[in-house]
C-alpha atoms as a PDB file:
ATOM      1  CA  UNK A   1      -7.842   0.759  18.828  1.00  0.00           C
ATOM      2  CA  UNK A   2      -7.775  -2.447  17.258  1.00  0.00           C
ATOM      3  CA  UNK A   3     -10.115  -3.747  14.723  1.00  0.00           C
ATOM      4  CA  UNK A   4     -10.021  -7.567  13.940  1.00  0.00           C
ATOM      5  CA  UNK A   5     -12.606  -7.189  10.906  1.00  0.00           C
ATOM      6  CA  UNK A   6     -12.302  -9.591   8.432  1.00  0.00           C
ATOM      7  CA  UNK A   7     -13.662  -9.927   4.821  1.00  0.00           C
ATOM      8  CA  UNK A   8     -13.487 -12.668   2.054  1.00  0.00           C
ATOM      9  CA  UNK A   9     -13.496  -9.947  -0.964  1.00  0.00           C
ATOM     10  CA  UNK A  10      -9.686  -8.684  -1.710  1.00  0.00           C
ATOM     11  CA  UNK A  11      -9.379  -6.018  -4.308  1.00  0.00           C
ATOM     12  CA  UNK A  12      -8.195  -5.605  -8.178  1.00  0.00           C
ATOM     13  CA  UNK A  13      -5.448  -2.919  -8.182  1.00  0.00           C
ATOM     14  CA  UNK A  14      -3.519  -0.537 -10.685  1.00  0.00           C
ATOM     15  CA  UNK A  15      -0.635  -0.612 -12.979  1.00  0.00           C
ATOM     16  CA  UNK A  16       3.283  -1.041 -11.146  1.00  0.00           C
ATOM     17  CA  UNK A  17       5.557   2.038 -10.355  1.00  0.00           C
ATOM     18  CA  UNK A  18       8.376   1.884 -13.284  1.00  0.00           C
ATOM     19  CA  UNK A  19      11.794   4.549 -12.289  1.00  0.00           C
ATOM     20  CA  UNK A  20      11.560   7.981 -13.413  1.00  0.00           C
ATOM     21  CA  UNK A  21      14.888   8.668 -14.917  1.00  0.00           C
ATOM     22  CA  UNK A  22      17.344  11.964 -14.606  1.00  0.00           C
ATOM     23  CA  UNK A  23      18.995  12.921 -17.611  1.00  0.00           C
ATOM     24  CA  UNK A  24      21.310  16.291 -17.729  1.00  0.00           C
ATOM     25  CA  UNK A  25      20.030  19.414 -19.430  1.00  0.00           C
ATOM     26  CA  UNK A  26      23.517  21.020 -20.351  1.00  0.00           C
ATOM     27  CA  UNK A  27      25.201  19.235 -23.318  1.00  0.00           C
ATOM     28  CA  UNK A  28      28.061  20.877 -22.550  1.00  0.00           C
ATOM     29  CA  UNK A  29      28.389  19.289 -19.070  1.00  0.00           C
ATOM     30  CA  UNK A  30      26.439  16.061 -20.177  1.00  0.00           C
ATOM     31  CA  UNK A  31      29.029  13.639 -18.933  1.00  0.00           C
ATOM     32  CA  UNK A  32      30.047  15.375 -15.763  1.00  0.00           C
ATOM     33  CA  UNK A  33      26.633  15.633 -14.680  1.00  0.00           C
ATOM     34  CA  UNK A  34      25.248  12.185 -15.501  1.00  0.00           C
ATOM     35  CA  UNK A  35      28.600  10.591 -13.697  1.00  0.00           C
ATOM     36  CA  UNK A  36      27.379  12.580 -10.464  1.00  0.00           C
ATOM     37  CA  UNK A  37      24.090  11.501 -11.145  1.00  0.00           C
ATOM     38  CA  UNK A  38      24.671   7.824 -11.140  1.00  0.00           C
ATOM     39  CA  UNK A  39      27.164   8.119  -8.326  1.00  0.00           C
ATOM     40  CA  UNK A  40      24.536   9.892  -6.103  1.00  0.00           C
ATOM     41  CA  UNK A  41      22.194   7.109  -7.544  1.00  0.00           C
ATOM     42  CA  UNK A  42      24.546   4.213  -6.506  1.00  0.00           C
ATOM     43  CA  UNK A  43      25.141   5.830  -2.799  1.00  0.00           C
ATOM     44  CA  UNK A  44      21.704   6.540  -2.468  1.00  0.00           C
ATOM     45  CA  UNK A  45      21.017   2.615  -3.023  1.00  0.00           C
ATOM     46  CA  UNK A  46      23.494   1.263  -1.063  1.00  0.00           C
ATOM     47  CA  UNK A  47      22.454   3.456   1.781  1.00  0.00           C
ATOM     48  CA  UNK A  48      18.737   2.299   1.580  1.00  0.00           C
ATOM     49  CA  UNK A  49      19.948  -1.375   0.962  1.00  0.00           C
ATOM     50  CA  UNK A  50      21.642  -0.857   4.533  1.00  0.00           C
ATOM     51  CA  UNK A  51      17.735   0.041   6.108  1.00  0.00           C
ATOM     52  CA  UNK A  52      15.159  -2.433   7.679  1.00  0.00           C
ATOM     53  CA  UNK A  53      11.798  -2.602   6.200  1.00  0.00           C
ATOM     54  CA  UNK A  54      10.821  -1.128   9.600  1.00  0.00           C
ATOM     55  CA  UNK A  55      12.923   2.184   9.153  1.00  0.00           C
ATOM     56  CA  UNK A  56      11.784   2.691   5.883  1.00  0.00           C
ATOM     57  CA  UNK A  57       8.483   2.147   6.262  1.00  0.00           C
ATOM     58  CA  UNK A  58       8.275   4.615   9.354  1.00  0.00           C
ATOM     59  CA  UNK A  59       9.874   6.835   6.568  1.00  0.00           C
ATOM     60  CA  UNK A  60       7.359   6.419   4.557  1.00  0.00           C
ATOM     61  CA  UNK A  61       4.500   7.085   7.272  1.00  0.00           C
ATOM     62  CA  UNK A  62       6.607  10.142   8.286  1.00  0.00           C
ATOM     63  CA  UNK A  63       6.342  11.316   4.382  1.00  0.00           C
ATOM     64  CA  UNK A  64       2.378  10.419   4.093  1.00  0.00           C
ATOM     65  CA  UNK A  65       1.973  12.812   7.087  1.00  0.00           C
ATOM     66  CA  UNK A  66       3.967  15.572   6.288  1.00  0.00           C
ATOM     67  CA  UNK A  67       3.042  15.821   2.776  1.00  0.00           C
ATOM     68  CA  UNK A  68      -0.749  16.015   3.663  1.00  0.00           C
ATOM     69  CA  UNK A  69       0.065  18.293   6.500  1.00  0.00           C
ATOM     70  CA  UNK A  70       1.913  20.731   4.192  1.00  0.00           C
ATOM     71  CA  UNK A  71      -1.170  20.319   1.793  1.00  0.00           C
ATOM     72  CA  UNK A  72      -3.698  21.403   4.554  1.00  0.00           C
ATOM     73  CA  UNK A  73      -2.077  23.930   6.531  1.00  0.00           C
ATOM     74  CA  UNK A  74       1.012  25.272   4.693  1.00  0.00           C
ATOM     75  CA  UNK A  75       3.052  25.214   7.993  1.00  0.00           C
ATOM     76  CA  UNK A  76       7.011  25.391   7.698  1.00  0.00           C
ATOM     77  CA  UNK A  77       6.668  24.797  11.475  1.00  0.00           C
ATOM     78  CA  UNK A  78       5.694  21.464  11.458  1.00  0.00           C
ATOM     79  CA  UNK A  79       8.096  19.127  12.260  1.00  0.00           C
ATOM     80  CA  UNK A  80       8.624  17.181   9.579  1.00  0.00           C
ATOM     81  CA  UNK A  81       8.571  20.049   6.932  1.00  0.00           C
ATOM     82  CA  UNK A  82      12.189  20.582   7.030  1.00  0.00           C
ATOM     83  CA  UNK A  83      13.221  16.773   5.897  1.00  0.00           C
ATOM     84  CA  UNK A  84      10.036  15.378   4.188  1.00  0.00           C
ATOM     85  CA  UNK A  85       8.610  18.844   2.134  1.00  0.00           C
ATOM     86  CA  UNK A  86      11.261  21.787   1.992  1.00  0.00           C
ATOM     87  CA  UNK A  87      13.728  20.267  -0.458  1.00  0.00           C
ATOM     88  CA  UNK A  88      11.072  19.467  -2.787  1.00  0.00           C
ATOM     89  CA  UNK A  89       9.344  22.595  -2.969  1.00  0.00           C
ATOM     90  CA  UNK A  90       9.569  24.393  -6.450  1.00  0.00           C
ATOM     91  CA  UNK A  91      11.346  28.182  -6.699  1.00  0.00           C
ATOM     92  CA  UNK A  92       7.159  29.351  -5.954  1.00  0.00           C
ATOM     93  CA  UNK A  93       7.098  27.270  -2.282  1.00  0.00           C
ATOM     94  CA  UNK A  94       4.577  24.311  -4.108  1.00  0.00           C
ATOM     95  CA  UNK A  95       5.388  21.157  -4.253  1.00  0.00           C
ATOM     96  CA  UNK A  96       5.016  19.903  -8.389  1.00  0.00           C
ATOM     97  CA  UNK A  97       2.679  17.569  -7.403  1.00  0.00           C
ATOM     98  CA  UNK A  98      -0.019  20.111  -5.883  1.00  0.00           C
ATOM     99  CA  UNK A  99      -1.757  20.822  -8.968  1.00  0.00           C
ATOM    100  CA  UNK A 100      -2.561  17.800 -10.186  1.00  0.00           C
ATOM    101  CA  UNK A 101      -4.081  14.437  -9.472  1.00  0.00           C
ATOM    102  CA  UNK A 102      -1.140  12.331  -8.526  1.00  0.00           C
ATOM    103  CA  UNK A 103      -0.872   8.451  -7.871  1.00  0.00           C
ATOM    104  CA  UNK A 104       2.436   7.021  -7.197  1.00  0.00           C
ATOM    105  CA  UNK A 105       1.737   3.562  -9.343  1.00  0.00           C
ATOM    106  CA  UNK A 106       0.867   5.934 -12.249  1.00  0.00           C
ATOM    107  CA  UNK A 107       4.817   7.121 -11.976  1.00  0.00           C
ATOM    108  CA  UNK A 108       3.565  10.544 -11.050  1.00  0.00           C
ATOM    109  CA  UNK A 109       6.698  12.778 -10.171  1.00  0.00           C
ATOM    110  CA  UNK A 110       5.403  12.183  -6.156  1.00  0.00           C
ATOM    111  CA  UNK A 111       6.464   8.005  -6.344  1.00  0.00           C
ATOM    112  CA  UNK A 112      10.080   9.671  -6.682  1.00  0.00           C
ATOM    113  CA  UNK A 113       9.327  11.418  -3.254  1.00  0.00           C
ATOM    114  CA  UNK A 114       9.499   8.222  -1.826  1.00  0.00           C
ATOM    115  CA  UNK A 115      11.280   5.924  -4.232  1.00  0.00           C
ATOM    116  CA  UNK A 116      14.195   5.000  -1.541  1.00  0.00           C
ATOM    117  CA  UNK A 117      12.132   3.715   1.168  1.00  0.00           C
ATOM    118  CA  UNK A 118       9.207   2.424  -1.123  1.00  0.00           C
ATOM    119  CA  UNK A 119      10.849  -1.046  -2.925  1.00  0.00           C
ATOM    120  CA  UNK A 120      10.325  -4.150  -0.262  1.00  0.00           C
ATOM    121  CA  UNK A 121      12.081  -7.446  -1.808  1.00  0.00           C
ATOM    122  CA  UNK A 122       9.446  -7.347  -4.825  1.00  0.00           C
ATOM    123  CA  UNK A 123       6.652  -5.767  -3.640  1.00  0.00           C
ATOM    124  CA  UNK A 124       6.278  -1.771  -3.145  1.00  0.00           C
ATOM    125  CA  UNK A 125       4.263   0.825  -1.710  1.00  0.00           C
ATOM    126  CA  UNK A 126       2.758   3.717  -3.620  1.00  0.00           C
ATOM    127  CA  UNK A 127       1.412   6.921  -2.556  1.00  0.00           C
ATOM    128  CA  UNK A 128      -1.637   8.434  -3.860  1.00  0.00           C
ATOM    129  CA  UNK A 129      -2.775  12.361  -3.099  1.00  0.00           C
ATOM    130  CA  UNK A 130      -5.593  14.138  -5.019  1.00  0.00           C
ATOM    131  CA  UNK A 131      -5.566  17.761  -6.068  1.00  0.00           C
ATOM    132  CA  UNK A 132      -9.498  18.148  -6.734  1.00  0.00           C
ATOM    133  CA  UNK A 133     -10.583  16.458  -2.954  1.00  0.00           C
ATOM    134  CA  UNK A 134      -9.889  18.378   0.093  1.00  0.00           C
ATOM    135  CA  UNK A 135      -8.354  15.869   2.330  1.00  0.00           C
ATOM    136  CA  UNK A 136     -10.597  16.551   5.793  1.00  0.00           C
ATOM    137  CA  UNK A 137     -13.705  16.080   3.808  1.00  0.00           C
ATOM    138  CA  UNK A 138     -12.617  12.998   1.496  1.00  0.00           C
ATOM    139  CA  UNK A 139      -9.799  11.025   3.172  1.00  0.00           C
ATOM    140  CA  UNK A 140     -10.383   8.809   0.593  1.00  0.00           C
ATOM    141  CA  UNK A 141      -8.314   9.894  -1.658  1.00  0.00           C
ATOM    142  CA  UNK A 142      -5.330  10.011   0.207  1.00  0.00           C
ATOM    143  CA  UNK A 143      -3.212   6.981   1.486  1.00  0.00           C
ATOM    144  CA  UNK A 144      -0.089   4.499   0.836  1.00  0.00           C
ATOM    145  CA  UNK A 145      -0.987   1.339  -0.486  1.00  0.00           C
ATOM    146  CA  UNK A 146       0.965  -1.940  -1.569  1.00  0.00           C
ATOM    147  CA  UNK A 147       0.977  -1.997  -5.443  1.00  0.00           C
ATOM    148  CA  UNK A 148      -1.700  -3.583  -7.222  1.00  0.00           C
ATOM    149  CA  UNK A 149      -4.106  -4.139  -4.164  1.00  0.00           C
ATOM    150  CA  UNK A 150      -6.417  -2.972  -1.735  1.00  0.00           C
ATOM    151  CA  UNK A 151      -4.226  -2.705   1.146  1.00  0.00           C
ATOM    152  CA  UNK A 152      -4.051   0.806   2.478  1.00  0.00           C
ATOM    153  CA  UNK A 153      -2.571   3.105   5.230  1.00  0.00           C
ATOM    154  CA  UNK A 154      -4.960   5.750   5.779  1.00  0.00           C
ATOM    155  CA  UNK A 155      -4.573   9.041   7.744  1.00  0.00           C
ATOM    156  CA  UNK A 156      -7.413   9.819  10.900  1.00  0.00           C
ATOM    157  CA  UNK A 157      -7.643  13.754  11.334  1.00  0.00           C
ATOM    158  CA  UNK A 158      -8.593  16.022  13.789  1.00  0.00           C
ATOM    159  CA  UNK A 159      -8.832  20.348  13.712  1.00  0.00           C
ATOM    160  CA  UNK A 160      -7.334  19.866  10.199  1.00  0.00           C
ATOM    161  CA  UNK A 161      -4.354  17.822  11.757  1.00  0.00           C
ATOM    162  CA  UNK A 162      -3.527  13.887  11.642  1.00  0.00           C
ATOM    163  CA  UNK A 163      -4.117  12.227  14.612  1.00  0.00           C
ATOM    164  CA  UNK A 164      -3.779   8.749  13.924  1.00  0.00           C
ATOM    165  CA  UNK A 165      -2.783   6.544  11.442  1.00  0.00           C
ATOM    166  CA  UNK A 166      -4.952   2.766  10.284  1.00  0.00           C
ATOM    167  CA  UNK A 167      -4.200  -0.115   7.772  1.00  0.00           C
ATOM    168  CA  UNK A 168      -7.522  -0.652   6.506  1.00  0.00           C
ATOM    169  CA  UNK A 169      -8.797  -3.107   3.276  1.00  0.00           C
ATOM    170  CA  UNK A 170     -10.464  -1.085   0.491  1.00  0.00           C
ATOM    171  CA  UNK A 171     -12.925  -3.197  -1.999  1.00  0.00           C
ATOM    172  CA  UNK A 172     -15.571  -1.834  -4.262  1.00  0.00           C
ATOM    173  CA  UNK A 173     -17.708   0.256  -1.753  1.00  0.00           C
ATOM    174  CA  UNK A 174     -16.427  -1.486   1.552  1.00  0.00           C
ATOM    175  CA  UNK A 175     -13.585  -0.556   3.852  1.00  0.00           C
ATOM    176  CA  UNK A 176     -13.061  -2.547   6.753  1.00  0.00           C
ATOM    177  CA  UNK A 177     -10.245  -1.219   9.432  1.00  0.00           C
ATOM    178  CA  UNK A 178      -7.486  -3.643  10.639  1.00  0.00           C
ATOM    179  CA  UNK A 179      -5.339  -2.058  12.806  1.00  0.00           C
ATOM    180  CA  UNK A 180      -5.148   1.865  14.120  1.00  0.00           C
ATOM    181  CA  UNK A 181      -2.524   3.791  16.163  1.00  0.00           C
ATOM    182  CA  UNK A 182      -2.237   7.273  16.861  1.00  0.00           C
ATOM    183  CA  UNK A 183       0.842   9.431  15.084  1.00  0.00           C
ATOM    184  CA  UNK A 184       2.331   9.486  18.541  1.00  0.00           C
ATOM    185  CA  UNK A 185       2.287   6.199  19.793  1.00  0.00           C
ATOM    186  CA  UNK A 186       3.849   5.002  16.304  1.00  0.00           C
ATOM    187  CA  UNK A 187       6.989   7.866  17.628  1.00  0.00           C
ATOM    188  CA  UNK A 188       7.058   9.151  13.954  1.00  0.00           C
ATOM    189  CA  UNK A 189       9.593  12.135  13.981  1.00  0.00           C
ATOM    190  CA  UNK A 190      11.220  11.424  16.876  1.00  0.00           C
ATOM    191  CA  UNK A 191      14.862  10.471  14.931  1.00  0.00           C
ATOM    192  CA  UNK A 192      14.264   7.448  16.654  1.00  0.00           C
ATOM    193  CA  UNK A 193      14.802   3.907  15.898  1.00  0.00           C
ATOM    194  CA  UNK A 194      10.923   2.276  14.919  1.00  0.00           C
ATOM    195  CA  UNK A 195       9.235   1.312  18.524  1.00  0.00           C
ATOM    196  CA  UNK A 196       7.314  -1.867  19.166  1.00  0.00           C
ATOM    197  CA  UNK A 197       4.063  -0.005  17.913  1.00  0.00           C
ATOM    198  CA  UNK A 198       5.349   0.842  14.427  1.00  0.00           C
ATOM    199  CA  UNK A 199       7.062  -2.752  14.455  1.00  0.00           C
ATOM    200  CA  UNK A 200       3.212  -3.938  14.999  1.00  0.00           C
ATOM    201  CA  UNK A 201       1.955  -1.581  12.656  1.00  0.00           C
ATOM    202  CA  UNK A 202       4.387  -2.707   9.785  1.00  0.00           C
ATOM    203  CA  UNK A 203       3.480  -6.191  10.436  1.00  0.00           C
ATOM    204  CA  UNK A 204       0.058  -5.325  10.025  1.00  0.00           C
ATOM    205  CA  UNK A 205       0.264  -3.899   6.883  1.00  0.00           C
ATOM    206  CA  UNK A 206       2.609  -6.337   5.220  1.00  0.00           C
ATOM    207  CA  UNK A 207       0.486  -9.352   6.833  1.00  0.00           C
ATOM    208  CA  UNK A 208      -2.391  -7.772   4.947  1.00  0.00           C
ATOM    209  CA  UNK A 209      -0.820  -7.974   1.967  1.00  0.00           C
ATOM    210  CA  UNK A 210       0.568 -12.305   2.383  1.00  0.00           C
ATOM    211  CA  UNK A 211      -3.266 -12.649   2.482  1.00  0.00           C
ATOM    212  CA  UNK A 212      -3.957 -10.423  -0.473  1.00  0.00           C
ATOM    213  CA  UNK A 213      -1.633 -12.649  -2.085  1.00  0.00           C
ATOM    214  CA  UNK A 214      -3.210 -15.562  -0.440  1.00  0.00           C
ATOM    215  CA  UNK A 215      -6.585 -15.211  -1.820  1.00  0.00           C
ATOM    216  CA  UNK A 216      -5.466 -14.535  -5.358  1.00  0.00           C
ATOM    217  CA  UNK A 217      -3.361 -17.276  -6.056  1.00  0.00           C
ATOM    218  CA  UNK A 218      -6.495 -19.385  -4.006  1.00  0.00           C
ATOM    219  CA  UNK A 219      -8.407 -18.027  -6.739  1.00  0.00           C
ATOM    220  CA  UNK A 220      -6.014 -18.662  -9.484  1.00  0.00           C
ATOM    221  CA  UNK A 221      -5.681 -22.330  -8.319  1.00  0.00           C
ATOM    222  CA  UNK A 222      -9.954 -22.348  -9.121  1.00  0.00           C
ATOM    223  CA  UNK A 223      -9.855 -21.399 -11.860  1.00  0.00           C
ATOM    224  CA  UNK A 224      -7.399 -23.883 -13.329  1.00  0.00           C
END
């Protein structure tokens, strides 16, 4: 379903992810151990410099959707549980982030989650979850959005499941809907290369933000 809604408002937004470093705990091993680190650190970024802003960002939709789904239903079943949840899960099965209010642009330790597929040219993506709203009855509170605005991806449920996925433009009180596909026509989890829905989806979002942009420095230019 496809929602050509338009609004003149654009939102204010919150404070930029910064890196949350690694250091070693051992002093006896210091050295060893922060070599590895910044060697894993340098493949890791020449791996994700290698990715299209498509793949990543169907990474990051696969993330948004496994993390809430782990949150509702606890299910090691589900499929993306095994890549997205499982290695981040503490020596009790929770992930760190599950008792506590968590926003990605507030460098909460669930940005890191994501922090190789979040980072597009200069502008990024931050996740935000919410440990005091269950997610079927306030949605709200849960979502990806481009740093610093009101431009969100926003999960649709269904029997305590996510059914479909929507870029949508949060300001003050109003949210108007841009664009909505369902988790399967997107083809998240299928190992796949992004389809011509998630390529459409992606544009979407990152089309909502140019005119986020858009109207600010319009506004800028008024003031002056």
């Amino acid at each position: 379903m496809e929602n050509n809604t338009n609004t003149e408002a654009m939102p204010e937004g919150t404070n930029a992810p910064a890196e949350i470093n690694t250091t070693a705990q051992d002093s006896t091993c210091a050295e060893p151990v922060a070599a590895a680190a910044e060697a894993n650190l340098a493949a890791e970024s020449a791996q994700t410099a290698e990715l299209s802003d498509e793949v990543k960002f169907k990474k990051l939709l696969e993330y948004l959707v496994a993390h809430l789904e782990w949150r509702v239903n606890k299910d090691r079943n589900f499929v993306g549980f095994s890549q997205y949840i499982e290695p981040n899960l503490n020596e009790q099965g929770q992930l760190p982030v599950e008792c506590s209010s968590s926003k990605g642009d507030d460098l909460d330790v669930i940005q890191n989650y994501i922090k190789n597929w979040c980072c597009f040219g200069d502008d990024s993506v931050c996740i935000h979850v919410s440990a005091y709203q269950k997610v079927q009855e306030s949605p709200a509170g849960w979502y990806l959005a481009w740093n610093n605005t009101g431009c969100n991806v926003k999960t649709v449920w269904r029997d305590n499941h996510i059914v479909a996925l929507r870029v949508c433009l949060y300001w003050g009180k109003t949210e108007n809907v841009y664009y909505e596909r369902t988790v399967e026509l997107l083809g998240l989890f299928n190992e796949d290369e992004p389809n011509q829905e998630l390529k459409k989806f992606w544009k979407e979002f990152h089309d909502l933000l140019l005119k986020d942009k858009a109207w600010h420095a319009a506004q800028e230019k008024v003031k002056s």
